[in-house]
Protein backbone atom coordinates (compact mmCIF):
# COMPACT_ATOMS: atom_id res chain seq x y z
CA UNK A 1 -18.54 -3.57 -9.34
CA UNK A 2 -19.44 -2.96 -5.67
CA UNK A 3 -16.68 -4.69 -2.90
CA UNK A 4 -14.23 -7.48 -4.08
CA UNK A 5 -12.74 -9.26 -1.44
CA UNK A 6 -9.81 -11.17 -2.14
CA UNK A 7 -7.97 -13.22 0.29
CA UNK A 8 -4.01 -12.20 0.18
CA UNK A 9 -1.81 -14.88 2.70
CA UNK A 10 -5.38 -15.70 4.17
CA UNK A 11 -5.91 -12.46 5.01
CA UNK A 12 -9.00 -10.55 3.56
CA UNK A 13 -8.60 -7.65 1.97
CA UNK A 14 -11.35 -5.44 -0.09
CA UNK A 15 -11.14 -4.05 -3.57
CA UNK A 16 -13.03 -0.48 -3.47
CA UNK A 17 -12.67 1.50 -6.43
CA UNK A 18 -12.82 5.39 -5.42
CA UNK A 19 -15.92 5.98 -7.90
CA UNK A 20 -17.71 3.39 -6.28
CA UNK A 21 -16.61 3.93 -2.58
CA UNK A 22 -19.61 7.02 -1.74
CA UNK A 23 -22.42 3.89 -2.96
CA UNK A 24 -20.77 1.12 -0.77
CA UNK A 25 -20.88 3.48 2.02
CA UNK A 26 -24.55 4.12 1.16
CA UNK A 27 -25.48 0.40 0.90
CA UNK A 28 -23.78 0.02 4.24
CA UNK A 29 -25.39 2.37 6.54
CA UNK A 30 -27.78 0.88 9.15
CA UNK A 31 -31.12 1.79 9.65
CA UNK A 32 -32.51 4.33 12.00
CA UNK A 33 -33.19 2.43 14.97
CA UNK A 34 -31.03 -1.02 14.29
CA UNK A 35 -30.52 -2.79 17.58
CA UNK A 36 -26.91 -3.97 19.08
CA UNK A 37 -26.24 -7.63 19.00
CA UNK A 38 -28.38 -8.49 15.63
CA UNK A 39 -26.34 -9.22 12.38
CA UNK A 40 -25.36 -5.59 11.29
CA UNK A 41 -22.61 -5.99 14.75
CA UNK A 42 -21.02 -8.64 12.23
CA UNK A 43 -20.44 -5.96 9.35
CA UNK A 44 -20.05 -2.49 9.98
CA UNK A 45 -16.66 -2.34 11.34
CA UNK A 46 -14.17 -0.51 8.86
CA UNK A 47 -10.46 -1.88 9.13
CA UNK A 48 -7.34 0.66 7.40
CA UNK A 49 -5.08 -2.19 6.94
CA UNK A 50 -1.37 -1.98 6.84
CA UNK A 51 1.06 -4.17 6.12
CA UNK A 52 1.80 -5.18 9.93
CA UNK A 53 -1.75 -5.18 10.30
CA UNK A 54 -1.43 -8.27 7.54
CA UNK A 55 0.74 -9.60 9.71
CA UNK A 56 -0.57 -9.39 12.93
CA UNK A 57 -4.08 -11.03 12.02
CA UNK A 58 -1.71 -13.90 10.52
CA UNK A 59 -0.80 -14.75 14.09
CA UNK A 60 -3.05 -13.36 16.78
CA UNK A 61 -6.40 -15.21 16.35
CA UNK A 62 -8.74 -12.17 18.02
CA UNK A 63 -7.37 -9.94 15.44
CA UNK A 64 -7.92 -12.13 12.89
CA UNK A 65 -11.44 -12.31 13.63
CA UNK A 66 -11.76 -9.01 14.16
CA UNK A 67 -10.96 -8.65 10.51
CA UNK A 68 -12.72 -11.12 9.30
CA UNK A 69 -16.10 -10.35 10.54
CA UNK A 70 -15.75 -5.98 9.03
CA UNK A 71 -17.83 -4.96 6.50
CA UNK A 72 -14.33 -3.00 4.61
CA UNK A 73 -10.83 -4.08 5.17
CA UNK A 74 -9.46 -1.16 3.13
CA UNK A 75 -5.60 -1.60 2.27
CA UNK A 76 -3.13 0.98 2.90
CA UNK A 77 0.18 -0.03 2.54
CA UNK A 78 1.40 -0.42 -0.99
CA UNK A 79 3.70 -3.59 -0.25
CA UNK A 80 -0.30 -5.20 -0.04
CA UNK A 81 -0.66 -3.70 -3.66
CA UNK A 82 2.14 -5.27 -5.06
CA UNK A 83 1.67 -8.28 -2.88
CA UNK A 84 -1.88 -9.04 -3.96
CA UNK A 85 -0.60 -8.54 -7.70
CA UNK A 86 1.98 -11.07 -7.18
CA UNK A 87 -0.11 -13.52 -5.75
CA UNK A 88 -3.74 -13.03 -7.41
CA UNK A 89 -3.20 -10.73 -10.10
CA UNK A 90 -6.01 -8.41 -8.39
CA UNK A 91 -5.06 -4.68 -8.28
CA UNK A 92 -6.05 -3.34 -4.57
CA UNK A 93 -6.49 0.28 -4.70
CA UNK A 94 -5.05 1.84 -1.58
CA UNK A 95 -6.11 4.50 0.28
CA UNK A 96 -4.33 7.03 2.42
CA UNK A 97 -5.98 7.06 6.11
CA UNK A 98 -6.37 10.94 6.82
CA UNK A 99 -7.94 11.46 3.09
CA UNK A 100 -10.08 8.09 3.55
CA UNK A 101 -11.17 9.24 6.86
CA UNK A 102 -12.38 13.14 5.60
CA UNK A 103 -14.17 11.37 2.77
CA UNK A 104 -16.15 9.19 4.76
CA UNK A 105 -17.22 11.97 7.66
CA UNK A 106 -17.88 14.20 4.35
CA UNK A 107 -19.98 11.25 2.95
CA UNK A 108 -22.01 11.24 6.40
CA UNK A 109 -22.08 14.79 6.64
CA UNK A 110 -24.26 14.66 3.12
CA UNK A 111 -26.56 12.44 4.84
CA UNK A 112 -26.54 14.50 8.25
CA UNK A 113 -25.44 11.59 9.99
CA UNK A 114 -23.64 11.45 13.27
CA UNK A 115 -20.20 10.91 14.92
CA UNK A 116 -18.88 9.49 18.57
CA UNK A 117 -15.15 10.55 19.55
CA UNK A 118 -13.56 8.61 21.76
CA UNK A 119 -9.87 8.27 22.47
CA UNK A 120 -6.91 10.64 22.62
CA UNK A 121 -6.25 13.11 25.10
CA UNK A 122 -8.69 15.49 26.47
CA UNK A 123 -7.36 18.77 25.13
CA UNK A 124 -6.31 17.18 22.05
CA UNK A 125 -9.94 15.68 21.54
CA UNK A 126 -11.66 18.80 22.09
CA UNK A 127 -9.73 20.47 19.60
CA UNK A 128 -9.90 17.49 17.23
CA UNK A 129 -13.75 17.74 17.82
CA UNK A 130 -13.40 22.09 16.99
CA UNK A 131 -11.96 21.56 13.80
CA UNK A 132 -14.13 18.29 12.34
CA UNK A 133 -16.94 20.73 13.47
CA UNK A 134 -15.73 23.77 11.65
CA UNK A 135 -15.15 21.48 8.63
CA UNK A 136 -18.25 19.36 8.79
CA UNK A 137 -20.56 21.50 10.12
CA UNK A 138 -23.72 19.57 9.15
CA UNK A 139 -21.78 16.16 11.00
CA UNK A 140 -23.59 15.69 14.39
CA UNK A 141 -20.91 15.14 16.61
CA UNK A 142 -23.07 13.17 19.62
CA UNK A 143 -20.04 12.78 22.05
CA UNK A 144 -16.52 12.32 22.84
CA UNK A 145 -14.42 10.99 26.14
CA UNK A 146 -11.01 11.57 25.71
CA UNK A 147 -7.98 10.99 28.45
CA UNK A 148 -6.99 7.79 29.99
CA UNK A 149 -9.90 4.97 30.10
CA UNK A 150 -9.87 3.29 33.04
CA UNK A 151 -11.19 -0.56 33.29
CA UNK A 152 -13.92 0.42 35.45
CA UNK A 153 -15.23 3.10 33.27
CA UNK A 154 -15.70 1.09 29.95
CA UNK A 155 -18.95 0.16 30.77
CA UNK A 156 -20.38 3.19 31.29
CA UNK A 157 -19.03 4.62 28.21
CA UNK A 158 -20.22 1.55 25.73
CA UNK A 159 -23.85 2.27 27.16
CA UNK A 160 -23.15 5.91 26.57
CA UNK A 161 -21.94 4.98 22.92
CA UNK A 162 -25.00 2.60 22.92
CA UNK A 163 -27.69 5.23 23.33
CA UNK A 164 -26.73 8.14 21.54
CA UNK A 165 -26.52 5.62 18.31
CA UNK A 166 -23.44 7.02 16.32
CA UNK A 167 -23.85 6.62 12.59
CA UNK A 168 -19.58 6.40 12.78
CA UNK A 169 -18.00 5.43 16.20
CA UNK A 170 -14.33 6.97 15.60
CA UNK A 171 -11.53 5.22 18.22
CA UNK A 172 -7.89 6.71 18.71
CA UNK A 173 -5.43 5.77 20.98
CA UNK A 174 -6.15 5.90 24.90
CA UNK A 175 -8.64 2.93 25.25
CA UNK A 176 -7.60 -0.17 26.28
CA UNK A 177 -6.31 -2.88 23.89
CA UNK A 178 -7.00 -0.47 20.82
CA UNK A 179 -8.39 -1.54 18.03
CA UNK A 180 -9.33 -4.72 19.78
CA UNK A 181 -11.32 -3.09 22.38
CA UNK A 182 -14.13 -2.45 19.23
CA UNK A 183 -14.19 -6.16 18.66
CA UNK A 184 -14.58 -7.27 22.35
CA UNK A 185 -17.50 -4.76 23.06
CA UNK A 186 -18.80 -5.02 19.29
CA UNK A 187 -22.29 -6.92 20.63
CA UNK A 188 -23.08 -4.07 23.16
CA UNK A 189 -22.63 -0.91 20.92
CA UNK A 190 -25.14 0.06 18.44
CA UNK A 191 -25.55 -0.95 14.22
CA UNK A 192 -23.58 2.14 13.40
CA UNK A 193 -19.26 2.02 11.58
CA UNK A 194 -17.00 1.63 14.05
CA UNK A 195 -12.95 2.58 12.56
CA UNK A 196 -9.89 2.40 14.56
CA UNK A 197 -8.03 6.15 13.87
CA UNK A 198 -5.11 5.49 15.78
CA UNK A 199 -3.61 8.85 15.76
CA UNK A 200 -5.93 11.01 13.61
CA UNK A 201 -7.02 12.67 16.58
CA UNK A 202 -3.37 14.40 16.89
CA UNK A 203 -3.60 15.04 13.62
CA UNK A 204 -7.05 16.79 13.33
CA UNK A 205 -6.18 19.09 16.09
CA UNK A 206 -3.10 19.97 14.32
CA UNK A 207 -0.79 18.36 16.93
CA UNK A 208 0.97 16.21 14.84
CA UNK A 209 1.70 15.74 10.76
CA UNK A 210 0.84 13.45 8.08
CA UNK A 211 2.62 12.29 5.01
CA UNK A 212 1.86 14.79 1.69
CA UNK A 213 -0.28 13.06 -0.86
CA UNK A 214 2.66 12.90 -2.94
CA UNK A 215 4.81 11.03 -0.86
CA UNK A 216 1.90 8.56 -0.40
CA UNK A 217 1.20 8.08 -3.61
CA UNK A 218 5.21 7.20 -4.58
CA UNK A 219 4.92 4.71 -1.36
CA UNK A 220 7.48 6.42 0.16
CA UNK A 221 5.35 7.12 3.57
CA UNK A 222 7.29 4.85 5.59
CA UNK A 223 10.66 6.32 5.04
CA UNK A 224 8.71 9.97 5.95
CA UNK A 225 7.99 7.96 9.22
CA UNK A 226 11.42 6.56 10.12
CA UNK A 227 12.66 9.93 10.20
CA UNK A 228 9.75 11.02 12.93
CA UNK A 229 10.65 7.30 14.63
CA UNK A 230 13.93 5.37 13.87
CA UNK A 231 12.96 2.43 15.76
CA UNK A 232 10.83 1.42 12.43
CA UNK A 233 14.08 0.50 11.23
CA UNK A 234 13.35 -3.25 12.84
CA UNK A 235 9.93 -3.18 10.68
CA UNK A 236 12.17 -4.09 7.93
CA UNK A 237 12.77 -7.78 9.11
CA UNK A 238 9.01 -8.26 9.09
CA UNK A 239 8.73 -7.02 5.51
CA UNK A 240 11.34 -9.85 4.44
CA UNK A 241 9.27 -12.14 6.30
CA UNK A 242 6.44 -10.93 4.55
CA UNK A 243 7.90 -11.23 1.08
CA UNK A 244 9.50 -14.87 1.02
CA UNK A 245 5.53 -15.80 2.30
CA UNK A 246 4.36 -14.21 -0.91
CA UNK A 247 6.75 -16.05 -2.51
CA UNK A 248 5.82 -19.24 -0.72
CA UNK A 249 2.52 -18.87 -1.18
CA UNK A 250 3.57 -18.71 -5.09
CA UNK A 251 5.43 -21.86 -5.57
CA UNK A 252 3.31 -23.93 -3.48
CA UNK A 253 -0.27 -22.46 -3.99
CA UNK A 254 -2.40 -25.25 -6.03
């Protein structure tokens, strides 16, 4: 069965059965020695998206590109489970971040592939870069810059990216415009995955806590959030707004 993409509110979004996931990885590697700026630039960036993700590439153009143009857009959020049901009939299989994460540097580590850390803070990379070491100890971890980016320094660290040729170029928070900054310097880094972690980092250096399987696999990861950040409360006006589109989408689709 490979990759299914389906389009869900114009949106694309990838079917990846688990079973099938280690293959499409596989198929997807580049070639020892592929140069920046050819077509693999177009489709080897991996997109975790949520549900505000959805959203966002709805009405920002650049990020709607940005997702466009990856070679996975692997869902996360179950309201894009029941949403693609709703609309398509298509059952998305979702995927929890942290787990999807370990089994694609465990997939590379097989392979004795290589990694590029970037993001975070110092202390809280080096760690994260201890324990992905202890755990993947056949992983080639090629570099990491961690603290606070600064404009003037981006350059410097996209050529650095460039020649050590990462199999997987891992971002977390600290650079500039997040997960944008991998489509805006996509031509200049090498042929390797590129995936926006957000705040794995903290997480593999045991700084901060995820959700429990089970309370991802009930969907009930966002209330386990709201208690770590009440502010999501407001997130629930965007999940309306998400829900009468799905049902727009129903009554008028042709």
């Amino acid at each position: 069965m490979g990759v299914q993409r389906i389009l869900l509110l114009k949106v694309p979004v990838d079917i990846v059965p688990p079973e099938e996931l280690p293959e499409v990885i596989n198929r997807l590697l580049p070639s020892q020695g592929d140069p920046p700026g050819t077509g693999p630039d177009m489709g080897r960036d991996i997109i975790l998206l949520s549900l505000w993700d959805l959203l966002r590439a709805r009405r920002n153009g650049e990020y709607r590109n940005y997702v466009l143009k990856a070679a996975l857009v692997i869902p996360i959020s179950k309201s894009l489970v029941s949403g693609a049901r709703f609309l398509t009939g298509k059952k998305l299989i979702r995927y929890m971040p942290f787990n999807f994460v370990i089994g694609l540097l465990s997939l590379l580590e097989r392979r004795e592939k290589t990694v590029y850390l970037l993001g975070a803070e110092s202390r809280v990379l080096k760690k994260a870069e201890k324990n992905i070491h202890s755990t993947f100890p056949r992983l080639g971890i090629v570099g990491r810059y961690g603290g606070v980016i600064r404009k003037q320094d981006e350059g410097a660290i996209v050529e650095a990216v460039r020649k050590v040729s990462p199999s997987l170029l891992l971002v977390g928070k600290g650079v500039r415009a997040e997960e944008l900054w991998i489509a805006r310097n996509s031509s200049h880094l090498n042929s390797g995955f590129r995936l926006w972690c957000s705040d794995l980092f903290d997480i593999f250096a045991e700084k901060k806590q995820r959700p429990s399987d089970a309370v991802f696999e009930r969907g009930l990861e966002s209330v386990w959030f709201f208690f770590r950040n009440p502010l999501r409360f407001f997130r629930v006006f965007s999940y309306f707004r998400y829900k009468v589109l799905l049902l727009i989408y129903r009554l008028f689709k042709k």
